[in-house]
N, C-alpha and C. Protein backbone atom coordinates (compact mmCIF):
# COMPACT_ATOMS: atom_id res chain seq x y z
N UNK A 1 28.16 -42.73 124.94
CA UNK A 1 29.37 -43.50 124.84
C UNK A 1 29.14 -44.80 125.61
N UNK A 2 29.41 -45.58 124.63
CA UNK A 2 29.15 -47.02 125.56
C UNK A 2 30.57 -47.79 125.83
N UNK A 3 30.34 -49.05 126.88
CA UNK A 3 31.47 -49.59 127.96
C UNK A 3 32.98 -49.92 126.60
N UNK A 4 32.61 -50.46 125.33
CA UNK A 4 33.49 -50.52 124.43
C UNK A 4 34.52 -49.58 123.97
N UNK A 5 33.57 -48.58 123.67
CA UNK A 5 34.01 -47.04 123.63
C UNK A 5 35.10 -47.13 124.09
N UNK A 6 34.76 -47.38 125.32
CA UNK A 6 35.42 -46.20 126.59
C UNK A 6 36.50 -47.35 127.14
N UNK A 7 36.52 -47.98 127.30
CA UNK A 7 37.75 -49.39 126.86
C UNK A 7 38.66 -48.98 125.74
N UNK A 8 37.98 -48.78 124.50
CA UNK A 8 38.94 -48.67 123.56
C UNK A 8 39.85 -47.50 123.63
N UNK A 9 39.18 -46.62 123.75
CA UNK A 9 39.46 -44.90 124.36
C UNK A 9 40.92 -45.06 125.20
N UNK A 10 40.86 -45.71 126.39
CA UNK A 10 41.58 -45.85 127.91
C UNK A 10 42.84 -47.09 127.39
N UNK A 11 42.38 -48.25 126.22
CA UNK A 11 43.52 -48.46 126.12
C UNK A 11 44.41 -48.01 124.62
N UNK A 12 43.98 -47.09 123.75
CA UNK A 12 45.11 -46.08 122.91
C UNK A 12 45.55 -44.84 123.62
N UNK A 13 45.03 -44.81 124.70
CA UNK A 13 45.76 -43.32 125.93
C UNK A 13 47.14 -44.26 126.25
N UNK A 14 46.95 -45.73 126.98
CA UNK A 14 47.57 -46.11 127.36
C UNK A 14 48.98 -46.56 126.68
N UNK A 15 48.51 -47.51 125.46
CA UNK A 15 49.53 -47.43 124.40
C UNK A 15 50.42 -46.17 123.86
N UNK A 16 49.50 -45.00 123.55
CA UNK A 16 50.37 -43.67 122.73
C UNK A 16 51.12 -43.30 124.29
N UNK A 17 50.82 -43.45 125.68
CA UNK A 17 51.45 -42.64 126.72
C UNK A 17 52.99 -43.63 126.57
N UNK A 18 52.77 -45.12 126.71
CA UNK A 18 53.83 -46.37 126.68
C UNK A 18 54.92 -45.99 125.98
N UNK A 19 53.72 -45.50 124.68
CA UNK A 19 55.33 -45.29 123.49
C UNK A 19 56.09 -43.80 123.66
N UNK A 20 55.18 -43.10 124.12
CA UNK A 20 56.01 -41.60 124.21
C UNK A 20 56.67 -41.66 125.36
N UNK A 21 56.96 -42.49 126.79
CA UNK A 21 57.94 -42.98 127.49
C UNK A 21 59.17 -43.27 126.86
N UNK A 22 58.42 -44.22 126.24
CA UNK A 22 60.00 -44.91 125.78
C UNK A 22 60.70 -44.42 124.38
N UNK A 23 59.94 -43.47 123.97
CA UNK A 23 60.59 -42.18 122.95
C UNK A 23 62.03 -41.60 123.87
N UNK A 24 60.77 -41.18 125.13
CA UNK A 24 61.77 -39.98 125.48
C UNK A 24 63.26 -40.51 126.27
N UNK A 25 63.32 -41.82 126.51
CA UNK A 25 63.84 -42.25 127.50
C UNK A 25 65.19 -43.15 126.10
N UNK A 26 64.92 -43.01 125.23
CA UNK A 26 65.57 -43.23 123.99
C UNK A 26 66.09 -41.98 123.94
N UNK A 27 65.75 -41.10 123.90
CA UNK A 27 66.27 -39.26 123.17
C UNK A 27 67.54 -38.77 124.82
N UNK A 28 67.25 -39.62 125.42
CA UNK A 28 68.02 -39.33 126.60
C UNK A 28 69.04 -40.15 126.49
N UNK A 29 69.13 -41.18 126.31
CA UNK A 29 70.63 -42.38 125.99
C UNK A 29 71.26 -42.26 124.56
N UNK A 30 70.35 -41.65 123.41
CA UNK A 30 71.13 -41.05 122.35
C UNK A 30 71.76 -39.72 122.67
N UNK A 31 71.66 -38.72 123.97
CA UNK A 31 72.43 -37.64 124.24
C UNK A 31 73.56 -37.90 124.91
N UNK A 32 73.22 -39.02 125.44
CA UNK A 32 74.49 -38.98 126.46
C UNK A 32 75.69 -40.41 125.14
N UNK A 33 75.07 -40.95 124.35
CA UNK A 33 76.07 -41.11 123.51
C UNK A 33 76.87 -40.17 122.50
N UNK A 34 75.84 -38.93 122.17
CA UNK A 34 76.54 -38.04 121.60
C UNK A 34 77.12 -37.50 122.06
N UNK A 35 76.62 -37.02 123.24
CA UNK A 35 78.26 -36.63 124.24
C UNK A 35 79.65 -36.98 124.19
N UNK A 36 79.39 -38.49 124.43
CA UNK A 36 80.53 -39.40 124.60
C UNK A 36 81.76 -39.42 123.20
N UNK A 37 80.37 -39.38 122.04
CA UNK A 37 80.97 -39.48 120.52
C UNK A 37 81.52 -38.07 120.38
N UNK A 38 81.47 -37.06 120.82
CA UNK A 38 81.70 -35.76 121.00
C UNK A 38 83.14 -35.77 121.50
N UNK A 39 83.27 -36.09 122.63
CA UNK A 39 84.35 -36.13 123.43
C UNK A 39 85.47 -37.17 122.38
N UNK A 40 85.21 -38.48 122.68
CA UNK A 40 86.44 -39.25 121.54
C UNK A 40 86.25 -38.46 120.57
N UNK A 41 85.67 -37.76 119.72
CA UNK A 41 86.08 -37.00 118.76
C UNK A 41 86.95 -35.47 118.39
N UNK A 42 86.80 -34.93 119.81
CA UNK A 42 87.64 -33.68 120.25
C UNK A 42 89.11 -34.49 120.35
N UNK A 43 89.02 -35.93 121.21
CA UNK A 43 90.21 -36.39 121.29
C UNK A 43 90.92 -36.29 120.33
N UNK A 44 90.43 -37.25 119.41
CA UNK A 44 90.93 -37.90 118.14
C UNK A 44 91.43 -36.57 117.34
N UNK A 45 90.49 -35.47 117.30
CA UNK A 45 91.42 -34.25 116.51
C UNK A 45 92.55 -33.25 117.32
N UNK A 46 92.74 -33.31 118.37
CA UNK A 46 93.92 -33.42 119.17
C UNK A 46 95.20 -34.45 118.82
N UNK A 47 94.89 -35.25 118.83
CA UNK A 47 95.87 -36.41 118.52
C UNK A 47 96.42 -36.23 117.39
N UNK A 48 95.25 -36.10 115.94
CA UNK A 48 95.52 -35.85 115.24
C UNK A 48 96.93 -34.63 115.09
N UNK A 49 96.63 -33.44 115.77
CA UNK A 49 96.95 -32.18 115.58
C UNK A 49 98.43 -32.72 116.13
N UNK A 50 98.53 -32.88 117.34
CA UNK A 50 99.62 -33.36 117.64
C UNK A 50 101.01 -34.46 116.85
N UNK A 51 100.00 -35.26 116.43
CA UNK A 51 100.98 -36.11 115.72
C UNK A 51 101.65 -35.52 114.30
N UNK A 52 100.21 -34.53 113.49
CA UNK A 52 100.88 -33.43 112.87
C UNK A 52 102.79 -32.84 113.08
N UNK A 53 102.39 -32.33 114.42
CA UNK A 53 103.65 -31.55 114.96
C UNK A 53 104.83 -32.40 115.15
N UNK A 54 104.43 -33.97 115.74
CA UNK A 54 105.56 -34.65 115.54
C UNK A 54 106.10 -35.08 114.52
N UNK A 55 105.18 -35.03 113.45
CA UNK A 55 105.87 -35.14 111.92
C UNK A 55 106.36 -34.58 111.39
N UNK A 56 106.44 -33.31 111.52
CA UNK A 56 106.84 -31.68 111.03
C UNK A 56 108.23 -31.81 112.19
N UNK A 57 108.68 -32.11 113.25
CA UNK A 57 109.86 -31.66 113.97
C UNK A 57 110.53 -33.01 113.64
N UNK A 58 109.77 -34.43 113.25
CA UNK A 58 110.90 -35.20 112.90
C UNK A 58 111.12 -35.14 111.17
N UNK A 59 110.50 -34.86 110.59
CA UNK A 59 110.98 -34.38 109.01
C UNK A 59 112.20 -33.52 109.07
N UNK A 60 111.66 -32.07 109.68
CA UNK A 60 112.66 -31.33 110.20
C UNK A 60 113.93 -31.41 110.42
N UNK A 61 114.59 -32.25 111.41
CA UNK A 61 115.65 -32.90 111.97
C UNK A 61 115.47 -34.35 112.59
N UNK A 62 115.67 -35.11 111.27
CA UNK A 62 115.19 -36.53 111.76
C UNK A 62 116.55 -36.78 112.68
N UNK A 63 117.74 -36.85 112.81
CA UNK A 63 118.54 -37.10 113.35
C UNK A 63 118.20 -36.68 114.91
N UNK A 64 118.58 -35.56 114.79
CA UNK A 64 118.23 -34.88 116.60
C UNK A 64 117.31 -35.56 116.79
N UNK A 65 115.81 -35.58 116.18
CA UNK A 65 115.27 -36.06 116.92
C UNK A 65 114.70 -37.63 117.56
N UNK A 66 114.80 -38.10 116.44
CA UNK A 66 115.69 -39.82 117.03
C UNK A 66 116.37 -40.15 118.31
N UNK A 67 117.99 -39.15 118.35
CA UNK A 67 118.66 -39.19 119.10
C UNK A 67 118.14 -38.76 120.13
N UNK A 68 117.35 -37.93 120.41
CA UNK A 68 116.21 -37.55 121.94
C UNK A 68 115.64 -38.53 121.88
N UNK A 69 114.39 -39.06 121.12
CA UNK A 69 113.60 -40.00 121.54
C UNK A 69 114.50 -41.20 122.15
N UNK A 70 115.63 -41.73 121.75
CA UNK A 70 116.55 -43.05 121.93
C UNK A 70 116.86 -42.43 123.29
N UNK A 71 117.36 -41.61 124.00
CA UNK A 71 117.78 -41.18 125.16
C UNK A 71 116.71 -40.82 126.15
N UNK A 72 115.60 -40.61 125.91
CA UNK A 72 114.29 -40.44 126.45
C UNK A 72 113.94 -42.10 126.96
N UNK A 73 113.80 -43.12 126.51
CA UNK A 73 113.39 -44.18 126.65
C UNK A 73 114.57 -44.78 127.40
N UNK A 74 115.67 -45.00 126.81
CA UNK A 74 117.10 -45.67 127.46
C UNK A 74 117.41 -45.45 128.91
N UNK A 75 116.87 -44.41 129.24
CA UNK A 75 117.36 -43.96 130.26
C UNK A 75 116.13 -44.34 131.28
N UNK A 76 117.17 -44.16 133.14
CA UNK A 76 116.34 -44.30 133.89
C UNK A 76 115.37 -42.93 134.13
N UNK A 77 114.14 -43.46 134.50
CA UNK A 77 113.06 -42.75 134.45
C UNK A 77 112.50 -42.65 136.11
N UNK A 78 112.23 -41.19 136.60
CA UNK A 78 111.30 -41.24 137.85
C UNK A 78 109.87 -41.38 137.88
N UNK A 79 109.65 -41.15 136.90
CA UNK A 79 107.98 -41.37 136.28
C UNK A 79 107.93 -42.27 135.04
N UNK A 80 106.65 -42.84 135.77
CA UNK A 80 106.43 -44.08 134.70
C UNK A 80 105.58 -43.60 133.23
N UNK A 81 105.55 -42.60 133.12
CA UNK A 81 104.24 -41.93 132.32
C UNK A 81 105.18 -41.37 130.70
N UNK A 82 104.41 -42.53 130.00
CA UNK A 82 105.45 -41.90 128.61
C UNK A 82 104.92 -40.45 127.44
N UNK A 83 103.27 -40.91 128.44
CA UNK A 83 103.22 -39.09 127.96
C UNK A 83 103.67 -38.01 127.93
N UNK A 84 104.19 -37.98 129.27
CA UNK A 84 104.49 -36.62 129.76
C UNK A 84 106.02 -36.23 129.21
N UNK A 85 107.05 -37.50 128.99
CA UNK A 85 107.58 -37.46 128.42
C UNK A 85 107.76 -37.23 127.36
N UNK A 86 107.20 -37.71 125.88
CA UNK A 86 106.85 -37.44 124.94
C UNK A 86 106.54 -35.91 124.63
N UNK A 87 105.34 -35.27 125.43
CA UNK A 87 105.47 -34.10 125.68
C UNK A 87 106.44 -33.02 125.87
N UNK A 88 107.37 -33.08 127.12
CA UNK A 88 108.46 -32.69 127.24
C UNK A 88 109.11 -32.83 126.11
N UNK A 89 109.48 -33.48 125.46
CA UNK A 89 110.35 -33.77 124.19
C UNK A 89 109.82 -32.69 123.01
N UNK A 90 108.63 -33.13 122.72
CA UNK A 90 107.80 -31.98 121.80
C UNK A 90 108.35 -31.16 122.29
N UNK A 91 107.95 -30.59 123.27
CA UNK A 91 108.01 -28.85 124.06
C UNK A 91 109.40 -28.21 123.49
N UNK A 92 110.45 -29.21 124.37
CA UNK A 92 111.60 -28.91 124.02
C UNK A 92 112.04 -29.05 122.44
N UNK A 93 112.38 -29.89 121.71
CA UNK A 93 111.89 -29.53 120.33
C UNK A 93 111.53 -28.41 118.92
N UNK A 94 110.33 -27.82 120.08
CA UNK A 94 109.13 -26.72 119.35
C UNK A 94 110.51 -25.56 120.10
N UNK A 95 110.61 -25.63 121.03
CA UNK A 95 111.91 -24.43 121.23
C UNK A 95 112.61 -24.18 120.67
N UNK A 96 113.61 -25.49 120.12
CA UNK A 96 114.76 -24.96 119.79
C UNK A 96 114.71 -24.86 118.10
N UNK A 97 113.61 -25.09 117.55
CA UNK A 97 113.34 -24.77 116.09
C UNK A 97 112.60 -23.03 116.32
N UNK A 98 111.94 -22.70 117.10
CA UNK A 98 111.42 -21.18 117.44
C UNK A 98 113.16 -20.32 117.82
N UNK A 99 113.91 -21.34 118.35
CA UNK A 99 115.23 -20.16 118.18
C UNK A 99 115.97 -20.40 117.42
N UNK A 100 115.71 -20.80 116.92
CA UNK A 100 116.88 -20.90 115.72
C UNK A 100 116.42 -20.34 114.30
């Protein structure tokens, strides 16, 4: 084996090692985006599911439930959070169609 050889040899080790770095270091930032795309996507079919239910209790009784949402907002509030509200409203809602 002569000095060419062995040059050429030492630099395709070097190149194929370069690129299988930066393979793997790619296969690691496409996981942690699928993660991410994972997660907004659990969201999004939650939301989905949910907004389902709010369509189904305001079809239901569009009146009543208008008249909650209008009194939900109008009013003074101790929490600033219109989720939780919204929520509450559902909750209550999903009750009084389960008793009736």
């Amino acid at each position: 084996m002569n000095l060419w050889t062995f040059l050429a040899i030492i630099i395709v080790v070097g190149i194929l090692a370069d690129i299988y770095t930066k393979n793997q270091k790619n296969k690691m930032r496409f996981q942690g985006n699928d993660k991410m795309l994972n997660e907004i996507h659990d969201s999004v079919k939650k939301l989905e599911k949910r907004i389902e239910n709010l369509e189904i209790i305001a079809v239901s009784d569009p009146d009543n439930f208008q008249d909650r949402a209008a009194g939900v907002y109008n009013s003074e509030r101790a929490e600033p959070d219109p989720a939780k509200d919204n929520q509450r409203l559902v909750n209550e809602l999903a009750r009084k169609k389960t008793q009736s």
